[in-house]
N, C-alpha and C. Protein backbone atom coordinates (compact mmCIF):
# COMPACT_ATOMS: atom_id res chain seq x y z
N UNK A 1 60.83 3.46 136.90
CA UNK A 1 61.80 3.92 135.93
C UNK A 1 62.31 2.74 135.09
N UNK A 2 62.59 1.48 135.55
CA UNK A 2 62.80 0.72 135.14
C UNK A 2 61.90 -0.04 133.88
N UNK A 3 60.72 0.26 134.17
CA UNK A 3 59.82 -0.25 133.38
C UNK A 3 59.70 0.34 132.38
N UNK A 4 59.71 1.64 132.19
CA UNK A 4 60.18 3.12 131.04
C UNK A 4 61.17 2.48 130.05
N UNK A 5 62.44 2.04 130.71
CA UNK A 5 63.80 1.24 129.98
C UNK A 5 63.28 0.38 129.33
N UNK A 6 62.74 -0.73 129.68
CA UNK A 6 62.38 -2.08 129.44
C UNK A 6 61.35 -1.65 127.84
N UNK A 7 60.33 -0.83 128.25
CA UNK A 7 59.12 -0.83 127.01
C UNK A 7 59.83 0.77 125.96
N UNK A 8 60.94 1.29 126.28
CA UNK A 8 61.52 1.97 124.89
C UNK A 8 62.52 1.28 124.54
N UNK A 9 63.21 -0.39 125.56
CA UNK A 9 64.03 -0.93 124.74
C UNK A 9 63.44 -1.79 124.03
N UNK A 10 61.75 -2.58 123.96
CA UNK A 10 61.18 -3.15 123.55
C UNK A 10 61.38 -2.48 122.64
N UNK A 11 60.35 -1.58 122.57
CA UNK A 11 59.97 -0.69 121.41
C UNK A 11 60.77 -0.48 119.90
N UNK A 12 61.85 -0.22 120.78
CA UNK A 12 63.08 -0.15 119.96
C UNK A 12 63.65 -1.08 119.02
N UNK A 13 63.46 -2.10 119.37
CA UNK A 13 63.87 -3.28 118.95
C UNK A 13 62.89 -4.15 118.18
N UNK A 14 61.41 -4.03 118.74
CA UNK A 14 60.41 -4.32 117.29
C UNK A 14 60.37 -3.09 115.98
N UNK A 15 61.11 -1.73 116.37
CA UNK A 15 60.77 -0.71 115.38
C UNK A 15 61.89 -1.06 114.31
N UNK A 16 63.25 -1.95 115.40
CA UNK A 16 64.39 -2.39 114.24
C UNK A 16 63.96 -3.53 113.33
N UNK A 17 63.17 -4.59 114.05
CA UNK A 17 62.93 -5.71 113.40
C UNK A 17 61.92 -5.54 112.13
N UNK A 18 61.20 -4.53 112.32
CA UNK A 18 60.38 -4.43 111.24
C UNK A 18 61.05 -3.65 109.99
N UNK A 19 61.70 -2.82 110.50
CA UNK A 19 62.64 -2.16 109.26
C UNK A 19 63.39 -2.88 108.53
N UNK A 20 64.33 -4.01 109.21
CA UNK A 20 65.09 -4.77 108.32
C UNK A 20 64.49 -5.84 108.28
N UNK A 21 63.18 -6.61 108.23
CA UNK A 21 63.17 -7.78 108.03
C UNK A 21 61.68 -7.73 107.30
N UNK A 22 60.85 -6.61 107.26
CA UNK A 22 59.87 -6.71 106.59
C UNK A 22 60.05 -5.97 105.36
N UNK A 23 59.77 -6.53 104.43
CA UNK A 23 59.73 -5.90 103.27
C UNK A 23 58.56 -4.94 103.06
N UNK A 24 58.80 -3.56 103.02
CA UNK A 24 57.58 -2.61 102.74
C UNK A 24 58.08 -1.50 102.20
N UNK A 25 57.21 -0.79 101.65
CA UNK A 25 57.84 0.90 101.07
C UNK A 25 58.56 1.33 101.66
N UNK A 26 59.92 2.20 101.32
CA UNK A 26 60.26 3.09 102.11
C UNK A 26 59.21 4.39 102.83
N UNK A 27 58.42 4.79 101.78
CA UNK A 27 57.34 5.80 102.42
C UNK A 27 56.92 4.57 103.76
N UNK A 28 55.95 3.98 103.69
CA UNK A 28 55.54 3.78 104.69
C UNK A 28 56.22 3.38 105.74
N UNK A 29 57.41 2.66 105.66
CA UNK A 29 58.35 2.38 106.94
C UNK A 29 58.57 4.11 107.75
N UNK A 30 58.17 5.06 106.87
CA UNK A 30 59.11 6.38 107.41
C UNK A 30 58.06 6.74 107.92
N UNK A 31 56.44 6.71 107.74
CA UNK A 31 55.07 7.05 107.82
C UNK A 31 55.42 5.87 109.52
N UNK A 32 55.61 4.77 109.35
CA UNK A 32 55.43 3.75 110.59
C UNK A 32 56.31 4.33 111.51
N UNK A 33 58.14 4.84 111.43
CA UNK A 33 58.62 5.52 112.23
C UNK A 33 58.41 6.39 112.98
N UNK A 34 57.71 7.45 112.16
CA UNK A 34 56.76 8.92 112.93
C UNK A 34 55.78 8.55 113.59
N UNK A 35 55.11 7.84 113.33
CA UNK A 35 53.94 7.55 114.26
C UNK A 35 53.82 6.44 115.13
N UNK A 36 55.41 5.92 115.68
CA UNK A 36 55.90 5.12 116.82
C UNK A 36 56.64 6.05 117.53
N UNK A 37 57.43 6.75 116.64
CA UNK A 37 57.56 8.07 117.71
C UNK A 37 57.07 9.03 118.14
N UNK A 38 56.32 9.41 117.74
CA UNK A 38 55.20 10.54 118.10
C UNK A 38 54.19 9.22 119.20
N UNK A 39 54.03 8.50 119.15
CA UNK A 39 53.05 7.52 120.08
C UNK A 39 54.12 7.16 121.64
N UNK A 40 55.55 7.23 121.41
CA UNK A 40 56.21 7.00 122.28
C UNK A 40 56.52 8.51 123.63
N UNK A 41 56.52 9.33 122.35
CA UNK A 41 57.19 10.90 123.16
C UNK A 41 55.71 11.08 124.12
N UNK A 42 54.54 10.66 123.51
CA UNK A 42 53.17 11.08 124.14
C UNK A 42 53.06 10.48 125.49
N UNK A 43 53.31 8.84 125.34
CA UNK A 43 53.58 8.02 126.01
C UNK A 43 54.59 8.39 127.29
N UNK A 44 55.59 8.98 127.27
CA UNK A 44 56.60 9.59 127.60
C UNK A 44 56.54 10.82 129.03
N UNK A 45 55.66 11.35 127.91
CA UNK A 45 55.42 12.65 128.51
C UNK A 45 54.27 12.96 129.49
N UNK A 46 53.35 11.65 129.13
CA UNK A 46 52.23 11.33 129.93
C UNK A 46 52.57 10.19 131.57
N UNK A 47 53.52 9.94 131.58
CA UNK A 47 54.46 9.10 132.63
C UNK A 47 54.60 9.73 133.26
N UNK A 48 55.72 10.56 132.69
CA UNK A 48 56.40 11.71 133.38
C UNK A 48 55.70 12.71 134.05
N UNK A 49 54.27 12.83 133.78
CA UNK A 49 53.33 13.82 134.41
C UNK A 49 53.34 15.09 133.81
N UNK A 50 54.27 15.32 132.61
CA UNK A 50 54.20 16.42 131.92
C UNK A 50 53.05 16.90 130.73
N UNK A 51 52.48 15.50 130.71
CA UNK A 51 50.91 15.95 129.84
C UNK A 51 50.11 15.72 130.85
N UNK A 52 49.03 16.10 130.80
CA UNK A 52 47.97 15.75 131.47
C UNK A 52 46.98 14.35 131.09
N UNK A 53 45.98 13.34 131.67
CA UNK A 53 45.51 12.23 131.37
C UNK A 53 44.89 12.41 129.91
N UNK A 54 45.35 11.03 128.90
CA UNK A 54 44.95 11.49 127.63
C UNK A 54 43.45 10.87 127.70
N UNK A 55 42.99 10.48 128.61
CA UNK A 55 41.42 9.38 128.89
C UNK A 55 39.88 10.49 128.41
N UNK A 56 40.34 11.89 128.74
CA UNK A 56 39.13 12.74 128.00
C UNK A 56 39.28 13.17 126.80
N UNK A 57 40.36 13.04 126.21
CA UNK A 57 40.30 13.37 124.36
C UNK A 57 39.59 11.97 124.00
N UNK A 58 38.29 12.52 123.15
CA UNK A 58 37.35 12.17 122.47
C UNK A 58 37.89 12.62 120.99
N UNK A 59 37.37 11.26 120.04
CA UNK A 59 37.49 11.63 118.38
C UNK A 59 36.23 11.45 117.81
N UNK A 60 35.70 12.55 117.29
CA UNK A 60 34.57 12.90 116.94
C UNK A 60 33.31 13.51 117.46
């Protein structure tokens, strides 16, 4: 559980550093938000045992 804390307070805190200190579009900072959160909730939910292993989704 502890380790859960540690890598969404990481997380958290490179998703702040890049917002205020890199200069980039607003579109894409909002495009980079969604798809750190949508990568986190997956992340999340796959811990928790509430998804199943993501190791057999194949792309293409």
């Amino acid at each position: 559980m502890l380790q859960i804390i540690v890598v969404l307070i990481v997380v958290g805190v490179l998703l702040w550093l890049v917002n205020n200190y890199i200069p980039m579009d607003g579109k894409i900072k909002n495009i980079l938000n969604i798809v750190v959160v949508i990568i986190v909730v997956l992340w999340l939910l796959q811990a928790f045992g509430l998804l199943g292993s993501l190791g057999g989704v194949h792309v293409g």
